[in-house]
Protein backbone atom coordinates (compact mmCIF):
# COMPACT_ATOMS: atom_id res chain seq x y z
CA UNK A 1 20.98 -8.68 -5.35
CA UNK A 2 16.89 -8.91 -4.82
CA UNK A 3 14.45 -7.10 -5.98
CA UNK A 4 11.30 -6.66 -3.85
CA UNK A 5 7.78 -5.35 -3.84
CA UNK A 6 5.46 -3.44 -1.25
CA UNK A 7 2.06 -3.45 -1.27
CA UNK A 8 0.09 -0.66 0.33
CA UNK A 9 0.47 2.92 1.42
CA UNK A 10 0.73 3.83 4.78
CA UNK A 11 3.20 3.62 7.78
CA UNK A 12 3.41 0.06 7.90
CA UNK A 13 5.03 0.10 4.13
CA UNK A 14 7.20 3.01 4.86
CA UNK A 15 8.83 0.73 7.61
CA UNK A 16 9.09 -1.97 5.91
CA UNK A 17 10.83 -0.44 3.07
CA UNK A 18 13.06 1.52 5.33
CA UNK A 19 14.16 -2.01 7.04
CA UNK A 20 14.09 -3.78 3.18
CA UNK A 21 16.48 -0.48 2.25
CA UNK A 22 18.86 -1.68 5.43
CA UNK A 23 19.40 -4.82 3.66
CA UNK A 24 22.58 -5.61 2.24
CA UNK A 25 20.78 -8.21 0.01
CA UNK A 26 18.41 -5.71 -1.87
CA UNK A 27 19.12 -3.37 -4.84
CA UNK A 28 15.51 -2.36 -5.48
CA UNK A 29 12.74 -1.54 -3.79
CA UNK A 30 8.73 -1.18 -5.68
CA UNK A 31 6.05 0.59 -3.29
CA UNK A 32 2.41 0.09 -4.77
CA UNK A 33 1.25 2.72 -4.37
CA UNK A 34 3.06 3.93 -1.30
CA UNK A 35 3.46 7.94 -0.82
CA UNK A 36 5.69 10.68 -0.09
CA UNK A 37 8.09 8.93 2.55
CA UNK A 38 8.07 5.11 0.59
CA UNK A 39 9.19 7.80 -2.66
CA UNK A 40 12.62 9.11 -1.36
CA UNK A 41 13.55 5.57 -0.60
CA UNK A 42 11.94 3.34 -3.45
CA UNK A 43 9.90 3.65 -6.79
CA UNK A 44 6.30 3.96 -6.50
CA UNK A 45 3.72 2.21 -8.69
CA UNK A 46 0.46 3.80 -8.97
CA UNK A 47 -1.47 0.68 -9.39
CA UNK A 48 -5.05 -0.60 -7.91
CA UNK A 49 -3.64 -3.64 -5.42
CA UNK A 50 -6.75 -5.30 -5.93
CA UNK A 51 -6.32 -6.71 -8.95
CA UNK A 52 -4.32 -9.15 -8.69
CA UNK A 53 -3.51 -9.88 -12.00
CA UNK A 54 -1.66 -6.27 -12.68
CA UNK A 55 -0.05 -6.61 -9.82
CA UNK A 56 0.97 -10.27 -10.38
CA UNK A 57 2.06 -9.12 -13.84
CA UNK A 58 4.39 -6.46 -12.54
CA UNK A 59 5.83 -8.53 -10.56
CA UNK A 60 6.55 -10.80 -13.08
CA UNK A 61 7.95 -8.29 -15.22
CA UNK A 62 9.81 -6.61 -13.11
CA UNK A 63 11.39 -9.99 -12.05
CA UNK A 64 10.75 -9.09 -8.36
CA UNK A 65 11.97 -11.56 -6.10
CA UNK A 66 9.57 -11.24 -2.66
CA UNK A 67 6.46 -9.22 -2.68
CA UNK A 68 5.60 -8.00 0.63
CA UNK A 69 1.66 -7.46 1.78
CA UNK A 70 1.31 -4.45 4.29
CA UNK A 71 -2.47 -4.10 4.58
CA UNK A 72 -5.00 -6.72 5.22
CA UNK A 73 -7.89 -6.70 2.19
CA UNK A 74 -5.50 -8.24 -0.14
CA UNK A 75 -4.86 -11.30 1.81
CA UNK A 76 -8.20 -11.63 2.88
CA UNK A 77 -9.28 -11.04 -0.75
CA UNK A 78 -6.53 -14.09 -1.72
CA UNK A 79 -3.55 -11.91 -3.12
CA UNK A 80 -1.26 -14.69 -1.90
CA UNK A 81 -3.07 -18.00 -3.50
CA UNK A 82 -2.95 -15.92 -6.79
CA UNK A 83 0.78 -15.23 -6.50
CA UNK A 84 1.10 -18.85 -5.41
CA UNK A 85 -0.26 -19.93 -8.91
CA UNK A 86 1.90 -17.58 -10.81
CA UNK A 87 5.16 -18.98 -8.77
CA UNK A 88 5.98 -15.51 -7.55
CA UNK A 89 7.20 -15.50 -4.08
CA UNK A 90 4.76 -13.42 -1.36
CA UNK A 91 5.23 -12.97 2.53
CA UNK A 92 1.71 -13.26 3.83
CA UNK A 93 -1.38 -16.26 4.35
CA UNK A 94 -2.93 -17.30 2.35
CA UNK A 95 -6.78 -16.71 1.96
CA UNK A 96 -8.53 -19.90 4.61
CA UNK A 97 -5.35 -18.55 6.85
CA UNK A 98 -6.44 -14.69 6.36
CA UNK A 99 -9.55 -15.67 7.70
CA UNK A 100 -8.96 -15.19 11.54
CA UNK A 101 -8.57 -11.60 10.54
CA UNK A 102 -11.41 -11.16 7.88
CA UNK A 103 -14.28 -12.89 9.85
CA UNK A 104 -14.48 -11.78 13.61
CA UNK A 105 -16.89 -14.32 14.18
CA UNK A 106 -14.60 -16.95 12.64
CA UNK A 107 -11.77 -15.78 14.66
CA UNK A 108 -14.33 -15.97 18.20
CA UNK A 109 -15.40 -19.02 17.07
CA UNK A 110 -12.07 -21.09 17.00
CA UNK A 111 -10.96 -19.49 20.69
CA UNK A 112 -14.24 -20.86 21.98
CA UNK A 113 -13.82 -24.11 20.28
CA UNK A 114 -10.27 -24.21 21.14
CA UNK A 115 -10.79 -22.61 24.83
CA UNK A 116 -8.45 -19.86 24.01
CA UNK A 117 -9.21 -17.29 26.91
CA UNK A 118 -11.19 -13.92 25.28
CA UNK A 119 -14.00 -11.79 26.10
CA UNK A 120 -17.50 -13.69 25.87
CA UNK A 121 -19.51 -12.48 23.28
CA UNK A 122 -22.18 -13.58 20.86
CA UNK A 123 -23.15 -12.71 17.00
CA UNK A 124 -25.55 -11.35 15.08
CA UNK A 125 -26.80 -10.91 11.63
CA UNK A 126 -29.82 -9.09 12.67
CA UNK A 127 -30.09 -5.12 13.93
CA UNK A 128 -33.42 -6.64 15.56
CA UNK A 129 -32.15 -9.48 17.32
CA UNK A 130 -28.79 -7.62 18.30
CA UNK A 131 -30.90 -4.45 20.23
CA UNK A 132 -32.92 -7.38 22.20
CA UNK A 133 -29.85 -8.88 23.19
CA UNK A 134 -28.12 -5.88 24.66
CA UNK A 135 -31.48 -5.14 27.17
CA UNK A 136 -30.00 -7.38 29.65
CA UNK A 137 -26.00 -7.14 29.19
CA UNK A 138 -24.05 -5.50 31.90
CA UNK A 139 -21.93 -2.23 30.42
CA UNK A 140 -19.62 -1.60 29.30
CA UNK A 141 -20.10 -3.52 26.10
CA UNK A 142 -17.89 -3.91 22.94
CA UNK A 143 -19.65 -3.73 19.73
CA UNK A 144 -17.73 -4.94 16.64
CA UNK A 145 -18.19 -4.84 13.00
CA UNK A 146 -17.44 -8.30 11.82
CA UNK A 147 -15.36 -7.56 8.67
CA UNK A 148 -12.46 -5.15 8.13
CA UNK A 149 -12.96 -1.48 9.09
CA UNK A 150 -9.43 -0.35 9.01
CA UNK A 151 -9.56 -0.71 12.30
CA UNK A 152 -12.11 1.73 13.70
CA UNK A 153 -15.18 -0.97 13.43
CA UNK A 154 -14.77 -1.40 17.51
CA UNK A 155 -16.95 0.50 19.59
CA UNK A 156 -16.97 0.65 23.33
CA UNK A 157 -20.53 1.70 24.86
CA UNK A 158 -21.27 2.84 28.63
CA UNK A 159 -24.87 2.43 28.30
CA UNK A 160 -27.84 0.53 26.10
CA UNK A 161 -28.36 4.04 24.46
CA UNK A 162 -24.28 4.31 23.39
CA UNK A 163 -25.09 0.35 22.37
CA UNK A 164 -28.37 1.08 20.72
CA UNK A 165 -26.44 3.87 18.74
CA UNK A 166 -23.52 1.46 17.65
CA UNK A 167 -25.56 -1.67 16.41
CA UNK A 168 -27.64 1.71 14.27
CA UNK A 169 -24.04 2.82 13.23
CA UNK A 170 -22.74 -0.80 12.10
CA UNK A 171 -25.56 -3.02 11.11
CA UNK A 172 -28.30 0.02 9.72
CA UNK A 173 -26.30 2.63 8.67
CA UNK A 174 -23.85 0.78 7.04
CA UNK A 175 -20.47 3.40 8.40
CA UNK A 176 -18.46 0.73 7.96
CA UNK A 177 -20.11 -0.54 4.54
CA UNK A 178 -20.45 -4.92 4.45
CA UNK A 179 -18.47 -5.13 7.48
CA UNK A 180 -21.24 -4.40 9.27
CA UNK A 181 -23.62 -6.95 7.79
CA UNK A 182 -23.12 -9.22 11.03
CA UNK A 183 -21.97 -7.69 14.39
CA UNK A 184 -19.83 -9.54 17.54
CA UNK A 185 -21.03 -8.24 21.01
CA UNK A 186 -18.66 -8.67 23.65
CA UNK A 187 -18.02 -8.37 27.20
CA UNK A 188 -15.70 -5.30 28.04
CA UNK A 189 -12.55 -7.20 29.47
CA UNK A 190 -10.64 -5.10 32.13
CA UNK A 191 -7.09 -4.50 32.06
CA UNK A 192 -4.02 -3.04 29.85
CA UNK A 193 -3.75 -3.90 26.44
CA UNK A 194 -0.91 -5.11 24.36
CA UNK A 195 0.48 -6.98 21.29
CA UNK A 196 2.33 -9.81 20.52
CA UNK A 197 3.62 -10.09 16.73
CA UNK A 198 4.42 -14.21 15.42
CA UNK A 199 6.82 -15.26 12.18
CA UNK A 200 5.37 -18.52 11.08
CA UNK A 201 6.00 -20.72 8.54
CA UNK A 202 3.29 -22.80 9.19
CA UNK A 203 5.36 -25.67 11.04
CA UNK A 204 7.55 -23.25 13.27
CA UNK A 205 6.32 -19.87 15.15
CA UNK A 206 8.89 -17.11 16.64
CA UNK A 207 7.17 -14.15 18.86
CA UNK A 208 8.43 -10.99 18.06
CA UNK A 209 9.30 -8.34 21.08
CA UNK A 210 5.85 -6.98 22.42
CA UNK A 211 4.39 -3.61 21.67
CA UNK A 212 2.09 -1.36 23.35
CA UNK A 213 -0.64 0.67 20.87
CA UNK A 214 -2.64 3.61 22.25
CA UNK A 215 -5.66 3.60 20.22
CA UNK A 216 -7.69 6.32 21.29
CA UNK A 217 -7.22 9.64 19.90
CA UNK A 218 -7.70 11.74 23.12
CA UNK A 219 -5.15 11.73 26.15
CA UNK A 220 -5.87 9.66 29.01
CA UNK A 221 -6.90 6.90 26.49
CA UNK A 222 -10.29 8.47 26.17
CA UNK A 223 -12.40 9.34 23.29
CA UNK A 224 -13.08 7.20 20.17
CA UNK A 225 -10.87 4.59 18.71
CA UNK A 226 -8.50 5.08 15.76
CA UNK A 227 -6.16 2.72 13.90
CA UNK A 228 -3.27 4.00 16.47
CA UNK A 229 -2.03 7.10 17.73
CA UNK A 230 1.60 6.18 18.96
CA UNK A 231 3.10 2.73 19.93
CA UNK A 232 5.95 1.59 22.06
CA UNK A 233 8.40 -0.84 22.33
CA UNK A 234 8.80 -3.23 23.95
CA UNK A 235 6.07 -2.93 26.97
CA UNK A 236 6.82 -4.14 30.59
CA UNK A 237 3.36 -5.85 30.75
CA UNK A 238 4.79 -8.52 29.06
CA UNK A 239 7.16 -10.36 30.49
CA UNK A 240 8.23 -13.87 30.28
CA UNK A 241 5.72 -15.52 32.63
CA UNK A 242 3.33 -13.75 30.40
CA UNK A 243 4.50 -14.97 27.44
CA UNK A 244 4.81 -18.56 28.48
CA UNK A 245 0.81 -18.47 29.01
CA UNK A 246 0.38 -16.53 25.44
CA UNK A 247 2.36 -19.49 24.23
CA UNK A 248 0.59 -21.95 25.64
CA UNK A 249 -2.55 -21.13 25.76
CA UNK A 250 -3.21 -18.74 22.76
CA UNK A 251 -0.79 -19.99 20.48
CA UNK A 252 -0.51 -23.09 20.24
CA UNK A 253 -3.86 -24.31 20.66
CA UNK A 254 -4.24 -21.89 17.24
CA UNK A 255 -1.87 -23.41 15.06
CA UNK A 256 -2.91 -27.06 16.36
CA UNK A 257 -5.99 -26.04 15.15
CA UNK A 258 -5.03 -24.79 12.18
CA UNK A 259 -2.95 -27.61 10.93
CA UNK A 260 -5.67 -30.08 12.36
CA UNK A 261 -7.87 -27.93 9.53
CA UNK A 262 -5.39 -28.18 6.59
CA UNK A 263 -4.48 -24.45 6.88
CA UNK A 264 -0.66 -23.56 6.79
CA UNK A 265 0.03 -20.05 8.05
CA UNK A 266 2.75 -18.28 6.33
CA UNK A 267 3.41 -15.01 7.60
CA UNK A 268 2.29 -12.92 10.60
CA UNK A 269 0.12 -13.48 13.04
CA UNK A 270 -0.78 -10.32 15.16
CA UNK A 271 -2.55 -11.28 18.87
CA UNK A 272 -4.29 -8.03 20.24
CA UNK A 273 -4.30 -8.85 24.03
CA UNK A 274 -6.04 -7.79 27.59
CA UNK A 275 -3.79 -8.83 30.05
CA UNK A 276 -5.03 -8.55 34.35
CA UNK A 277 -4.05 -10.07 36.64
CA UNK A 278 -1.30 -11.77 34.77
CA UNK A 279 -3.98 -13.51 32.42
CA UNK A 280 -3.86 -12.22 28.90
CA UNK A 281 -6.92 -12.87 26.76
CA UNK A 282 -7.32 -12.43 22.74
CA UNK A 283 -8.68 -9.14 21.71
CA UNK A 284 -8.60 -9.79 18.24
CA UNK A 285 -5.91 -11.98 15.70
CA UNK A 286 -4.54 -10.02 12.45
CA UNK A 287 -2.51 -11.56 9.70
CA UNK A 288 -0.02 -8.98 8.92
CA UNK A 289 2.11 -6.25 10.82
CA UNK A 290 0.16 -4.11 12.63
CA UNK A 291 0.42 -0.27 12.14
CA UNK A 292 1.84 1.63 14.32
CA UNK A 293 3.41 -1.37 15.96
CA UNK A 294 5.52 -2.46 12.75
CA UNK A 295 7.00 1.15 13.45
CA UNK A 296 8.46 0.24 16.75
CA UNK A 297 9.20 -3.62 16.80
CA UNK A 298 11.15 -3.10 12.45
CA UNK A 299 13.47 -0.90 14.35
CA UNK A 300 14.59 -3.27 16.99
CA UNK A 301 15.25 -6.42 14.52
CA UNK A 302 18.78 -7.33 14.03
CA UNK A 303 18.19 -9.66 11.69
CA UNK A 304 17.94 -9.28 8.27
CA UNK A 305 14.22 -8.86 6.73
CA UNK A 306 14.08 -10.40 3.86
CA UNK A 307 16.29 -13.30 4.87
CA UNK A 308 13.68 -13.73 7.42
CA UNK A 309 11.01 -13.61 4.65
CA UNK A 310 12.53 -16.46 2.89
CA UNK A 311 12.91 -18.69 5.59
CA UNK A 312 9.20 -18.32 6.15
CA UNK A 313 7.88 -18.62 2.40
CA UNK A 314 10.25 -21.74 2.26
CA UNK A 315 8.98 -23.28 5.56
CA UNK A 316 12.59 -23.42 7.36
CA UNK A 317 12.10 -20.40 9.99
CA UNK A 318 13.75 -23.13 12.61
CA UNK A 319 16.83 -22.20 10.75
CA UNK A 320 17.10 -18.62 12.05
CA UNK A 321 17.75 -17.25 15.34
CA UNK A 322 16.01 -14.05 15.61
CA UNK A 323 18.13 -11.33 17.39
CA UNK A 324 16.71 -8.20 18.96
CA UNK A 325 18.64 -5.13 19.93
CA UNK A 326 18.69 -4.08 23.21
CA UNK A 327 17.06 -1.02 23.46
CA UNK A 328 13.52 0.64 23.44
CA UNK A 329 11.45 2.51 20.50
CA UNK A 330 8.74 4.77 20.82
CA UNK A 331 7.04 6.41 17.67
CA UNK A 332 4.49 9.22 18.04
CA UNK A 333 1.61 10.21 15.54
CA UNK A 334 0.45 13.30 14.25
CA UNK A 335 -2.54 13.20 12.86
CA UNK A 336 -4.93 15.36 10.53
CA UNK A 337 -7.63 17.82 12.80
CA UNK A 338 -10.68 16.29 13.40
CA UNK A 339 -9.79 12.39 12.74
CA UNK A 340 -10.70 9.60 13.48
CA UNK A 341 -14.03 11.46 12.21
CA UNK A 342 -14.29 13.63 9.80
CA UNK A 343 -10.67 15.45 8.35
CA UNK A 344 -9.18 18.03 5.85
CA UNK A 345 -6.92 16.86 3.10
CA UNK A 346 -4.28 18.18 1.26
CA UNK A 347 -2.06 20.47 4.02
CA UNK A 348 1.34 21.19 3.43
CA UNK A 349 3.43 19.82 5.51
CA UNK A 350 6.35 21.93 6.64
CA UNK A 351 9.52 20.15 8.90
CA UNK A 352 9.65 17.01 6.99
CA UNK A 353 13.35 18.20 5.60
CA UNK A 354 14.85 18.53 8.79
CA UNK A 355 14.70 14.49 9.70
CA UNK A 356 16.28 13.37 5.89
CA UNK A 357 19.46 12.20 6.91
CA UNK A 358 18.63 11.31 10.11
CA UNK A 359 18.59 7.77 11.26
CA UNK A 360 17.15 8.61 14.82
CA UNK A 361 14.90 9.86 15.47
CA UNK A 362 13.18 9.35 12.11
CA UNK A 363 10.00 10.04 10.42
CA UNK A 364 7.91 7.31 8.95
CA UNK A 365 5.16 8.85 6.34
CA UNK A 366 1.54 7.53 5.91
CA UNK A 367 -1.04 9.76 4.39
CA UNK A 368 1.39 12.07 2.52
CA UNK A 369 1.25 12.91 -0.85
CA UNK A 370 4.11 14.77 -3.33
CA UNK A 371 2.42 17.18 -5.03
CA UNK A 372 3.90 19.85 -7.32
CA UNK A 373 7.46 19.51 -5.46
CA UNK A 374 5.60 19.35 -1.94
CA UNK A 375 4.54 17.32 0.42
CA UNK A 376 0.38 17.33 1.41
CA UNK A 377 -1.67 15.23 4.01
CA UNK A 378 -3.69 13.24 2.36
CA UNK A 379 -5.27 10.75 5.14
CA UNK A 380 -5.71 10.67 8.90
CA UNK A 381 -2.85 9.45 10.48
CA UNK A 382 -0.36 11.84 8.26
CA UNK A 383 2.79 10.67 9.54
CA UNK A 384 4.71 9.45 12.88
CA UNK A 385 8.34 10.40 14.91
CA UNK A 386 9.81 7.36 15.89
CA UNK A 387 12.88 6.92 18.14
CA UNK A 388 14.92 4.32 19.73
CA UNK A 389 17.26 4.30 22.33
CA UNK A 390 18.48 2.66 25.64
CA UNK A 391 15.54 3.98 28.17
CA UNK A 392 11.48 4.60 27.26
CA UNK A 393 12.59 8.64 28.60
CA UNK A 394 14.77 8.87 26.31
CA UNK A 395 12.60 7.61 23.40
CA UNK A 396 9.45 9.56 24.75
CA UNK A 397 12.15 13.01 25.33
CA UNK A 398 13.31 12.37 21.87
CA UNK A 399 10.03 11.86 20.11
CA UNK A 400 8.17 15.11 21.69
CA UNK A 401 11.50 17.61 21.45
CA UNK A 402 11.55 16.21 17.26
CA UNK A 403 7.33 16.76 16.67
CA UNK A 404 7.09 20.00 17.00
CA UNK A 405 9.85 20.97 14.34
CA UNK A 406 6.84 19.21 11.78
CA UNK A 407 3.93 21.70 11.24
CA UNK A 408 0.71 21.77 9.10
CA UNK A 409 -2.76 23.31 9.54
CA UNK A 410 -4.29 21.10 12.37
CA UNK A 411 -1.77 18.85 13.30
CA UNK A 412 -2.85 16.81 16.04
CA UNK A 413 -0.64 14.18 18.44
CA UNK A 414 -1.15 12.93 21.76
CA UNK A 415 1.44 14.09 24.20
CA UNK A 416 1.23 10.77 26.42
CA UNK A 417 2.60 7.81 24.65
CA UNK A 418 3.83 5.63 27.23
CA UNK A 419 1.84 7.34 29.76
CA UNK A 420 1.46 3.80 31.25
CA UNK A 421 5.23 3.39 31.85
CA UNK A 422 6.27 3.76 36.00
CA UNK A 423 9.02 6.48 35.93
CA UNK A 424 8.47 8.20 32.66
CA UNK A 425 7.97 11.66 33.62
CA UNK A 426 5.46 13.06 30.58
CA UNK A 427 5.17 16.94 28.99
CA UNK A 428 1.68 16.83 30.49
CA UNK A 429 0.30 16.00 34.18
CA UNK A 430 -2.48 13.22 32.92
């Protein structure tokens, strides 16, 4: 029997350690620092994940067998080449690998110089220099912070004043701290977006099924962006002509490049994509699971996760066949009043009971906290309903009848998750 370890504290880990506590193969499960969901399943470990040297310790200790990395800093920030010295076993790239998601103007670089299709864009690593530029650019425009903003450092702008505003926001008033020391302008690509998740072991690459995010946190998709405010499983857009052209031209120009560089990915690779037209183009490349789409594609895996784990830390993924189950997922978010700006903390949270045996639908925690024998928001996205079943109505009928037996001061959810789905008949008229 395995022991493993989970690093981080949101959605993503509570989904992972539901799908590790599925496994037949593991006895114990570590959450660092995880919160009120990862708790009823695993042992938490309130422990800073940035050092690297507690962490590596515990593990070490604790004789833990595969440490899982849910959030990106730590890879970027070289969690895995530390483990790698210590000879602890850890699912994620490495630090050159984390790269594509640490440095957006690393990432735009290699699709240019590997003619992987994206938006056109340019960089800058001057405010001055950045508000010339945009005098002459046709709108609307995509402004990006170039390092990690927990993924609300994208801003769309309408006009050079929205665009004037955003380069202030990024590169002058520092919102999003040194991710905003350089900026990545791009063209605003038409179309309907959608993710692609990739097991590699650095030689071999499996896709997983796609996902569709909805990222802003109004209905309609309109309003600002947020990390995600429901996902679902797997989308129609993609389809297998569509994922023949991911394949070959998004993928595996990537990894030739890679390997022509000396840099073995180990882990996931997440491809943000615009497809129209039946083109998709890159939107952006992440290293690990995204969040919410982890919520929707864990569900769906047949295969056992760790086992998969293994076969890409050991470089022999062309040993497994990944199986998916036939049917669809959907989760929904409710979120804290007022976010992706400015939110309250520490709500009880009243409902949460109801959904403790269940296996679906289910409710996957995020910014929760136990407190005095209850549980309190204690971030943005507070916590998500996620269903499966054979049909996206049934998913999307499950999901909204289960939300509203959850309740705490300001709860907030969008009530068209798969609005983009023909036939789905929604609880609103969009």
């Amino acid at each position: 029997m395995k022991k493993v370890l989970i690093i981080g504290s949101g959605g993503r880990e509570h989904i992972l350690a539901k799908k590790l506590n599925q496994s037949s193969r593991v006895d114990k499960i570590f959450v660092m620092p995880g919160n009120a969901g990862t708790q009823e399943i695993a042992t938490n470990i309130d422990m800073n994940i940035l050092n690297f040297n507690k962490v590596a310790n515990f593990a070490k200790k604790n004789e833990i067998d595969m440490t899982f990395v849910g959030p990106e800093r730590p890879l970027v920030e070289g969690i895995v080449d530390y483990f790698n010295k210590k000879d602890l076993n850890i699912f994620g790239p490495n630090q050159k690998a984390a790269k594509l998601e640490g440095s957006k103007v690393y990432a735009k670089n290699i699709m240019e110089s590997c003619n992987i299709p994206t938006a056109k864009f340019a960089t800058f690593t001057e405010a001055k220099k950045a508000y010339n530029y945009i005098r002459d650019c046709e709108y609307p425009l995509v402004i990006k912070a170039e390092g990690l903003a927990a993924g609300k450092g994208v801003i769309i702008t309408k006009n050079i004043k929205e665009a004037q505003d955003a380069i202030k926001k990024i590169m002058i008033d520092k919102d999003f701290g040194n991710a905003g020391d350089n900026i990545v302008i791009e063209e605003y690509l038409e179309g309907e977006e959608a993710s692609i998740m990739f097991f590699s072991d650095g030689q071999t690459y499996y896709p997983m099924i796609s996902a569709q995010d909805h990222k802003q946190i109004g209905e309609g998709d309109k309003g600002p962006n947020t990390g995600g405010m429901g996902a679902y499983a797997p989308t129609p857009l993609i389809d297998d002509e569509i994922q023949k052209k991911v394949n070959k031209k998004i993928i595996n120009p990537l990894f030739n490049y890679l390997k022509e560089k000396n840099i073995t990915f180990k882990g996931i690779l997440f491809v943000g994509l615009m497809v129209a037209k039946g083109e998709p183009k890159v939107l952006e490349f992440n290293v690990r699971f995204g969040d919410p789409e982890a919520q929707v594609v864990l569900p769906l895996l047949e295969n056992d996760l760790l086992t998969v784990a293994e076969k890409v830390t050991k470089g022999s993924l062309d040993h497994i066949n990944l199986k998916w189950k036939e049917e669809k997922a959907m989760a929904v978010i409710l979120a804290s009043g007022g976010y992706p700006i400015d939110y309250p903390k520490g709500k009880k949270i009243k409902g949460i009971s109801k959904f403790k045996n269940n296996y679906n639908p289910f409710i996957i925690q995020a910014g929760t906290k136990y407190e005095n024998g209850e549980i309190l928001s204690s971030g943005g996205r507070v916590l998500s309903v996620v269903a499966t079943g054979k049909s996206y109505q049934e998913v999307y009928d499950f999901c909204y009848e289960n939300i509203e037996k959850i309740e705490f001061d300001g709860a907030y959810y969008r009530r068209d998750i798969g609005h983009r789905i023909k036939g789905v008949n929604l609880i609103i008229d969009e």
